[in-house]
N, C-alpha and C. Protein backbone atom coordinates (compact mmCIF):
# COMPACT_ATOMS: atom_id res chain seq x y z
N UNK A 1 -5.20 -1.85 -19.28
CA UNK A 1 -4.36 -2.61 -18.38
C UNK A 1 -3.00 -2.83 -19.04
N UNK A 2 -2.18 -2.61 -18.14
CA UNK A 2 -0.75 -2.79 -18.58
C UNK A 2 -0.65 -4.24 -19.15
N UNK A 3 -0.01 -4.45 -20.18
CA UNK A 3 0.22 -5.77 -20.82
C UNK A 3 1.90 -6.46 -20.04
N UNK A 4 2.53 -5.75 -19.17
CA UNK A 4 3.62 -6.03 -18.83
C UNK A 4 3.43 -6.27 -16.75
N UNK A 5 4.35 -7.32 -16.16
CA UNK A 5 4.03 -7.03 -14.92
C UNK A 5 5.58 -6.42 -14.40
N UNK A 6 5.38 -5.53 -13.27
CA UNK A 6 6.40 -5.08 -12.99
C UNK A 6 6.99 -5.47 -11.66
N UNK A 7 7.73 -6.03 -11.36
CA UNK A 7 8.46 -6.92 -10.26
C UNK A 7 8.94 -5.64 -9.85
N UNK A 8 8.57 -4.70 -8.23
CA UNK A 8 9.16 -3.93 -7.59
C UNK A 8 9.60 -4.41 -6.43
N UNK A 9 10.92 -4.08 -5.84
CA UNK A 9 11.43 -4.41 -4.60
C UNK A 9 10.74 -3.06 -3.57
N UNK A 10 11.42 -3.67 -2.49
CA UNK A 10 9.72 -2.84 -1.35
C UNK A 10 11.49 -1.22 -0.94
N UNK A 11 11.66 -0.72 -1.78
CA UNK A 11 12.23 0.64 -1.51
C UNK A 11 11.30 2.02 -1.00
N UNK A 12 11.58 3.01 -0.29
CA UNK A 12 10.51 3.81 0.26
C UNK A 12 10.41 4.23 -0.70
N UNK A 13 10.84 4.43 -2.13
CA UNK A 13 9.69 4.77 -3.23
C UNK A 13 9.44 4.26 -3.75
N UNK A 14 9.43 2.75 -3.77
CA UNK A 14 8.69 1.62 -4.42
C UNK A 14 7.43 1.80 -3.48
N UNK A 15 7.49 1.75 -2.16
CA UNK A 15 6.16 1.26 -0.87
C UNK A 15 5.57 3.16 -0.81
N UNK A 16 6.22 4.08 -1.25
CA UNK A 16 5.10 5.22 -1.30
C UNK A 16 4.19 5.09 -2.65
N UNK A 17 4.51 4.56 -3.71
CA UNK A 17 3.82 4.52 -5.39
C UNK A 17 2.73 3.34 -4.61
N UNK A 18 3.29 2.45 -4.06
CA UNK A 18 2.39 1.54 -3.34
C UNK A 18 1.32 2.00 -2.87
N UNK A 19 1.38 2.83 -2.23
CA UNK A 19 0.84 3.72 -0.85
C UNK A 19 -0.50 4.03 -1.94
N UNK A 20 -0.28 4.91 -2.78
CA UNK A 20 -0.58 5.93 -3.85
C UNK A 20 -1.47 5.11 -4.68
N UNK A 21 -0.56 3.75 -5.25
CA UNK A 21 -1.73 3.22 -5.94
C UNK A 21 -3.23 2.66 -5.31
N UNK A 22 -2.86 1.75 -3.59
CA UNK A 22 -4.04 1.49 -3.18
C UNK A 22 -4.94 2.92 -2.94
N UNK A 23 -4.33 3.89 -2.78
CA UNK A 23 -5.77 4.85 -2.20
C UNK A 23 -6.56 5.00 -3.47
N UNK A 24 -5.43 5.15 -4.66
CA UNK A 24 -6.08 5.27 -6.22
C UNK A 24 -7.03 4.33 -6.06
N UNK A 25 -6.83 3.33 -5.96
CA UNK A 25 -7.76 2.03 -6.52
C UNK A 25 -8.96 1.67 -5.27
N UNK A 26 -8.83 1.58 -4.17
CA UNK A 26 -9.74 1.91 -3.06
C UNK A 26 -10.12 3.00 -2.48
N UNK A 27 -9.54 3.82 -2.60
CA UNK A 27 -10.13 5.15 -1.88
C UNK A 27 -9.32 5.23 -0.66
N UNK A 28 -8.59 4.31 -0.24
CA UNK A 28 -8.40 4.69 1.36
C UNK A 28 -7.27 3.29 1.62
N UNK A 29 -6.77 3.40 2.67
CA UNK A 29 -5.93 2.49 3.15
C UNK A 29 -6.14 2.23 4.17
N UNK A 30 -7.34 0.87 4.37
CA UNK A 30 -7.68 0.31 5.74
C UNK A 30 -7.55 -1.13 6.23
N UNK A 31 -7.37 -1.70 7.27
CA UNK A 31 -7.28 -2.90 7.06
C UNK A 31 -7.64 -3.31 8.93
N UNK A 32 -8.19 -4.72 8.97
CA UNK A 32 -8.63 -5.69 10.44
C UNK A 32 -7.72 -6.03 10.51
N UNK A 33 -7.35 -5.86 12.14
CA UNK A 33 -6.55 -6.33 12.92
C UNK A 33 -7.19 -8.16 13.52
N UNK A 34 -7.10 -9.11 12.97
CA UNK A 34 -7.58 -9.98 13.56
C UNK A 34 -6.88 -10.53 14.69
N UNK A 35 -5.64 -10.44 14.97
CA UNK A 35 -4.85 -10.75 15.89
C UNK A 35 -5.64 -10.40 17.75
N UNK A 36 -6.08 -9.69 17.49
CA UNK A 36 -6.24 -9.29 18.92
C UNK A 36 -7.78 -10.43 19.49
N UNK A 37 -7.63 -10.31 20.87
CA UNK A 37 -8.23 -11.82 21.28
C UNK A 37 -9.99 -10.42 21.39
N UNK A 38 -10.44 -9.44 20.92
CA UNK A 38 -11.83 -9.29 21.23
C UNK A 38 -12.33 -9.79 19.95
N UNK A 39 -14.26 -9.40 20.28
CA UNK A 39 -14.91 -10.35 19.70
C UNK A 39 -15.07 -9.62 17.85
N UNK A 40 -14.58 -8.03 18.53
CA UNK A 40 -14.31 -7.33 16.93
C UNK A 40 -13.04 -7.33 16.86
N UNK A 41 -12.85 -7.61 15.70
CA UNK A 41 -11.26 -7.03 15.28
C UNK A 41 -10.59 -5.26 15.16
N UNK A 42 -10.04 -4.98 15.31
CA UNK A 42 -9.53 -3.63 15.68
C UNK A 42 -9.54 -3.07 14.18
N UNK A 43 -9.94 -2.28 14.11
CA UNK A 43 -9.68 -1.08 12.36
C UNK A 43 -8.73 -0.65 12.95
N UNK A 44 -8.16 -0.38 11.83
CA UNK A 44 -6.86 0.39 11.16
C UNK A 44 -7.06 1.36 10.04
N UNK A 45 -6.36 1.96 10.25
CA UNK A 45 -6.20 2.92 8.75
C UNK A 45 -5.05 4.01 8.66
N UNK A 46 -4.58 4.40 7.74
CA UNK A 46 -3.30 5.66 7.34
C UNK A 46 -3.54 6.14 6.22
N UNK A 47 -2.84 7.48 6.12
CA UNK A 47 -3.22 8.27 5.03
C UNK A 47 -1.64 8.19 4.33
N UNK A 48 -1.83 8.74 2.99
CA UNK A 48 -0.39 9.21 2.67
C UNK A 48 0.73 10.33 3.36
N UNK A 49 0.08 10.96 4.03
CA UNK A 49 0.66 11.91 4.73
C UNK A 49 1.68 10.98 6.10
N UNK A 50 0.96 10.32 6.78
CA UNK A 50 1.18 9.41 7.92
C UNK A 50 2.41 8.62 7.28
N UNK A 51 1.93 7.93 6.33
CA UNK A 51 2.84 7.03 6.00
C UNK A 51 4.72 7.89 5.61
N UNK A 52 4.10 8.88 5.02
CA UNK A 52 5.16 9.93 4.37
C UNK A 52 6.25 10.41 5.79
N UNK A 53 5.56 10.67 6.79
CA UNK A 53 6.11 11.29 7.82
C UNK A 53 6.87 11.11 9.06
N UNK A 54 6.39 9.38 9.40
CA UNK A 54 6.72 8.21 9.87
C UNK A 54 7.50 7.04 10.18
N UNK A 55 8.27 6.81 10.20
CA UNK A 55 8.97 5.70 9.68
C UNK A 55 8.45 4.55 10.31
N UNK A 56 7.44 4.88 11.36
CA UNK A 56 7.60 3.35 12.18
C UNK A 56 6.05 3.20 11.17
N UNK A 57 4.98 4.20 10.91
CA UNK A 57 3.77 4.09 9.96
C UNK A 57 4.56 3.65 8.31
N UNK A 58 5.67 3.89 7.71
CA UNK A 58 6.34 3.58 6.97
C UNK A 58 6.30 1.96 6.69
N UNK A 59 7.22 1.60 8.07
CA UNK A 59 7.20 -0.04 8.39
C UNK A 59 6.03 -0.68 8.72
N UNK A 60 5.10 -0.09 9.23
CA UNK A 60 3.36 -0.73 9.41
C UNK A 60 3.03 -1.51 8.05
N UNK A 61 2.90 -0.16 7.29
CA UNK A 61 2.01 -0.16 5.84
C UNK A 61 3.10 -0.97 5.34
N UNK A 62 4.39 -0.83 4.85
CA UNK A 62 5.01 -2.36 4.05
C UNK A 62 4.83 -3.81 4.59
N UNK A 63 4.91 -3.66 6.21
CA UNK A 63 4.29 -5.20 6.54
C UNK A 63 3.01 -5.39 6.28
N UNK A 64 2.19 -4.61 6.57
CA UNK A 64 1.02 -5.20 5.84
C UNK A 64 0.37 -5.25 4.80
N UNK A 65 1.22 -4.15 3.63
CA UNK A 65 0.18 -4.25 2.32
C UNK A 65 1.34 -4.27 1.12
N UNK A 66 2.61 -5.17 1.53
CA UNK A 66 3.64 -5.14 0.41
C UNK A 66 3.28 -6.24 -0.37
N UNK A 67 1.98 -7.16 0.18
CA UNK A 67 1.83 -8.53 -0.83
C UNK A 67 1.23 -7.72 -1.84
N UNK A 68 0.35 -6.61 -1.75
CA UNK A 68 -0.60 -5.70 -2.72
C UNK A 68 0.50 -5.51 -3.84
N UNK A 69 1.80 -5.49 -3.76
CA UNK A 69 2.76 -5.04 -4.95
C UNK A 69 2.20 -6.24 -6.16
N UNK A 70 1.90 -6.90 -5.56
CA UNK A 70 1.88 -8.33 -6.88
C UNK A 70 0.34 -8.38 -7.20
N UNK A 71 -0.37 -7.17 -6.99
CA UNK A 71 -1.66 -7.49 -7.84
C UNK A 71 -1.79 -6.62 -9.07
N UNK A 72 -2.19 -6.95 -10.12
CA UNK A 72 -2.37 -6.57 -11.24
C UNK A 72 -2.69 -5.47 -11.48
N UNK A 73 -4.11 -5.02 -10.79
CA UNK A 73 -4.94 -3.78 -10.79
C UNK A 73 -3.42 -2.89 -10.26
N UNK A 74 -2.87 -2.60 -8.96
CA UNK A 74 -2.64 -2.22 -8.05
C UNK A 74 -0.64 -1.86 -8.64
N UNK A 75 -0.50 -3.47 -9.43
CA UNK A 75 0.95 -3.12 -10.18
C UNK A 75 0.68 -1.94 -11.06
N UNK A 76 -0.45 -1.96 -12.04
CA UNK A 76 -0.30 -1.23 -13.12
C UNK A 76 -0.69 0.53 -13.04
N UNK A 77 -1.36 0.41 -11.87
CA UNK A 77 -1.55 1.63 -10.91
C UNK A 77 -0.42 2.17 -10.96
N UNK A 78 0.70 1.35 -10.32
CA UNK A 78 1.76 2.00 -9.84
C UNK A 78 2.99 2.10 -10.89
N UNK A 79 2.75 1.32 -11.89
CA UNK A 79 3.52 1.70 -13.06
C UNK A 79 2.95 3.03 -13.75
N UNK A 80 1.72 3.54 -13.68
CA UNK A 80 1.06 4.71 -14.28
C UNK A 80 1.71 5.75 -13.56
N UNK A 81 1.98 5.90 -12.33
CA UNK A 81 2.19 6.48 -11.36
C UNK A 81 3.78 6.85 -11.43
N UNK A 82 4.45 5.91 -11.64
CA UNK A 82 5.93 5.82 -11.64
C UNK A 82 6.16 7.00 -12.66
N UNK A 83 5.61 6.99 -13.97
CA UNK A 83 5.53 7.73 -14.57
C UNK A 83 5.43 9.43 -14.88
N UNK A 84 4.64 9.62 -13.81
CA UNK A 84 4.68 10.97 -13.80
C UNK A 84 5.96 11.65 -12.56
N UNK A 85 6.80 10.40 -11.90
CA UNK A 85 7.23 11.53 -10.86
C UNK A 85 9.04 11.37 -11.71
């Protein structure tokens, strides 16, 4: 584990390393829609490709998974990551 935390602002290659680290660390990028009034909540999900190709899937995935920048596992992911490109 990285001994350092890295404060990233949400730039489209800050929120693609983003992208990159959750699938690293979960496998996948999914998330409940609880908003909607049925008795299930709606799944969601995007790939890196989607997100890559998109802009309005671009703006989805930073509103919903830019708090993920400030987790530990998920920062240091993406500092590993930063690295190779």
């Amino acid at each position: 584990m990285s001994s350092v935390f890295k404060k990233y602002r949400t730039t489209r290659r800050n929120v693609l390393l983003l992208a990159q680290a959750i699938i690293n660390v979960y496998g996948k990028i999914a998330w409940q829609d609880y908003a909607s009034d049925s008795a299930y909540p709606d799944q969601h999900s995007l790939n890196l490709n989607e997100i890559k190709g998109s802009p309005e899937k671009l703006e989805r995935f930073r509103s919903e998974f830019t708090h993920q920048m400030y987790d530990n596992v998920i920062n240091d992911d993406m500092q590993r990551l930063e690295q190779y490109i």
